[in-house]
C-alpha atoms as a PDB file:
ATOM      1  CA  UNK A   1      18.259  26.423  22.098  1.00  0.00           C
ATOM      2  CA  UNK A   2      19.555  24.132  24.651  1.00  0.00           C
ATOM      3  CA  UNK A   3      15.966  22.904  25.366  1.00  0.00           C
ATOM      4  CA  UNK A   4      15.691  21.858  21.506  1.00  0.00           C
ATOM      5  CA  UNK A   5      18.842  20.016  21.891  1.00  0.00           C
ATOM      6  CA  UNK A   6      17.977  18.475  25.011  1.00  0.00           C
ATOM      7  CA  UNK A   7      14.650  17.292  23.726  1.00  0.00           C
ATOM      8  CA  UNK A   8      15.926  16.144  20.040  1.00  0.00           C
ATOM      9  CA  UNK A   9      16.635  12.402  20.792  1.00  0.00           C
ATOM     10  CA  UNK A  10      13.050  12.112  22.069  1.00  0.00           C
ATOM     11  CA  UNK A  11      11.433  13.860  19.083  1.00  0.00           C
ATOM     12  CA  UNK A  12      13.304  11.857  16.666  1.00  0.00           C
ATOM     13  CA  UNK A  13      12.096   8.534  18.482  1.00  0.00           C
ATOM     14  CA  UNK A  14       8.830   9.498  18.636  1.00  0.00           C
ATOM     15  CA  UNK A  15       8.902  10.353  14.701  1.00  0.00           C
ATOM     16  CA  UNK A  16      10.413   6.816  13.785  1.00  0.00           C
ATOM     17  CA  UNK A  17       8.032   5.164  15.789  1.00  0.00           C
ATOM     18  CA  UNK A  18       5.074   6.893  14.148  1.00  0.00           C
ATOM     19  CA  UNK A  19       6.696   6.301  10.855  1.00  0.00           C
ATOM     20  CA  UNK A  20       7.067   2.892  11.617  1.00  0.00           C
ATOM     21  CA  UNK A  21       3.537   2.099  12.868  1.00  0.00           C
ATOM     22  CA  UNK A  22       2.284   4.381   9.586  1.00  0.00           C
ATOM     23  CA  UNK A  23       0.452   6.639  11.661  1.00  0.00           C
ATOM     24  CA  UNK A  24       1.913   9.076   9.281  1.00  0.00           C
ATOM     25  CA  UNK A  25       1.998   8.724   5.745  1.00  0.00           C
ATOM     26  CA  UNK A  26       4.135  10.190   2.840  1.00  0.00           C
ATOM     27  CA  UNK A  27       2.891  12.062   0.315  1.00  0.00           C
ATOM     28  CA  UNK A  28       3.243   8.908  -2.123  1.00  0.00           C
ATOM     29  CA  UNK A  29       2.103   6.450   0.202  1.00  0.00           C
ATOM     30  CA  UNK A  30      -1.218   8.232   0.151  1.00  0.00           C
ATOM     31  CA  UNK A  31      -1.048   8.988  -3.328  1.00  0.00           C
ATOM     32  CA  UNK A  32      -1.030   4.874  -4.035  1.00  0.00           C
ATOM     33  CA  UNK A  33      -3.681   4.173  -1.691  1.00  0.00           C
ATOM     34  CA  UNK A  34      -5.932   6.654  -3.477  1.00  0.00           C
ATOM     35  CA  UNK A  35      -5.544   4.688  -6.565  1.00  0.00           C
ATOM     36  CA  UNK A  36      -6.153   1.354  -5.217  1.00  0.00           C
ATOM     37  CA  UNK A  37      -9.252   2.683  -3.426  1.00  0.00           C
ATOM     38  CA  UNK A  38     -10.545   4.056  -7.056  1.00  0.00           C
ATOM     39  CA  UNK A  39      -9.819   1.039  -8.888  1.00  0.00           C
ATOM     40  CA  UNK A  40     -11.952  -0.983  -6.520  1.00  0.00           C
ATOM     41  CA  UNK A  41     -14.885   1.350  -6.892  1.00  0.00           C
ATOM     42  CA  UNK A  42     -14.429   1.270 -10.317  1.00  0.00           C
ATOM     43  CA  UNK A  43     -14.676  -2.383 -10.057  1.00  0.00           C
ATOM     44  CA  UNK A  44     -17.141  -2.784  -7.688  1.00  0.00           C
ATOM     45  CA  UNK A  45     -19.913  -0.524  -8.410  1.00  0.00           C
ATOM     46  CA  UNK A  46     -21.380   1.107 -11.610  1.00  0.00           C
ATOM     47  CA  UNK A  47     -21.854   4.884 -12.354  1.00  0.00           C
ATOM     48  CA  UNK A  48     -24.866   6.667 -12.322  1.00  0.00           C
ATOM     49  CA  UNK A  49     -25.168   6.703 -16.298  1.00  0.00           C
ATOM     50  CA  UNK A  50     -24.638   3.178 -16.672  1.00  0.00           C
ATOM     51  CA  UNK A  51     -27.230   2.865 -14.254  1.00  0.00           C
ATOM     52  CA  UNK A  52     -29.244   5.380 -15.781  1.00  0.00           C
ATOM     53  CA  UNK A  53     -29.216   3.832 -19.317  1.00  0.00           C
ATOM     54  CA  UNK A  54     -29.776   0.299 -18.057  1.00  0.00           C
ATOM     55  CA  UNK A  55     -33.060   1.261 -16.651  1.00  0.00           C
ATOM     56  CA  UNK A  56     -34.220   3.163 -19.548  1.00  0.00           C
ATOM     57  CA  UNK A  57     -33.638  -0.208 -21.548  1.00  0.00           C
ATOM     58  CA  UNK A  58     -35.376  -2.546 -18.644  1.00  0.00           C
ATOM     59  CA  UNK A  59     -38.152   0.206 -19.525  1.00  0.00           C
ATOM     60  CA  UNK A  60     -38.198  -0.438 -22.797  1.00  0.00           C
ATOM     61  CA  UNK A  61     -37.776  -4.271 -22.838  1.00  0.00           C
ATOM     62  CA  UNK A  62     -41.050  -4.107 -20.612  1.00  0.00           C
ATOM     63  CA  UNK A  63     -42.946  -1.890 -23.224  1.00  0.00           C
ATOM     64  CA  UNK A  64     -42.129  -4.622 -25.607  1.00  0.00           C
ATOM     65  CA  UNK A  65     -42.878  -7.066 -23.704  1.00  0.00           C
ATOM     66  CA  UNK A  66     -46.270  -5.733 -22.882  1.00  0.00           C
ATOM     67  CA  UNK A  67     -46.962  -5.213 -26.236  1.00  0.00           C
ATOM     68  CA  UNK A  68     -46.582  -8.598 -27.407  1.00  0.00           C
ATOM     69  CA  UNK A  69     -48.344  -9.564 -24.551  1.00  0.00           C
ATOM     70  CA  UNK A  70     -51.412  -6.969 -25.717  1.00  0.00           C
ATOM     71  CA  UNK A  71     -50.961  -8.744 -29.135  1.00  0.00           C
ATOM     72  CA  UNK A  72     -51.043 -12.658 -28.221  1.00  0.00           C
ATOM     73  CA  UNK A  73     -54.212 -11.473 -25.909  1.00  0.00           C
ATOM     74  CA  UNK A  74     -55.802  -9.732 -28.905  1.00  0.00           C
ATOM     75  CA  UNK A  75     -55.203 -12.813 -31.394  1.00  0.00           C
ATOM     76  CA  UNK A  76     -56.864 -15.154 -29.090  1.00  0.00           C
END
């Protein structure tokens, strides 16, 4: 026990410092950075079914397009 007590001072400077230079987050603090870190994904890049359904419509803007293309070649 006298150890602990002997040793206390240093362990509660070393904890402040570490708090201080956030080398060790609360519970909260890492709880807000989570959200900012999804809202810039969110932001920043698109999800796989908006992906998804934006290449089935560049598909189908090319079928189109290659079937007007068929047609004006046909006409002439």
């Amino acid at each position: 026990m006298e150890t602990l007590l002997y040793y206390s001072p240093v362990v509660v400077i070393v904890l402040t410092f570490l708090i201080q230079q956030k080398i060790v987050v609360t519970p909260e603090q890492l709880e807000k950075k989570h959200r900012e870190i999804l809202y810039d994904i969110e932001n920043r890049f698109v999800t796989k079914n908006s992906y998804e359904d934006l290449k089935s419509q560049f598909s189908e803007i090319k079928d189109k397009i290659d079937k007007i293309y068929d047609c004006l070649i046909i006409s002439k």
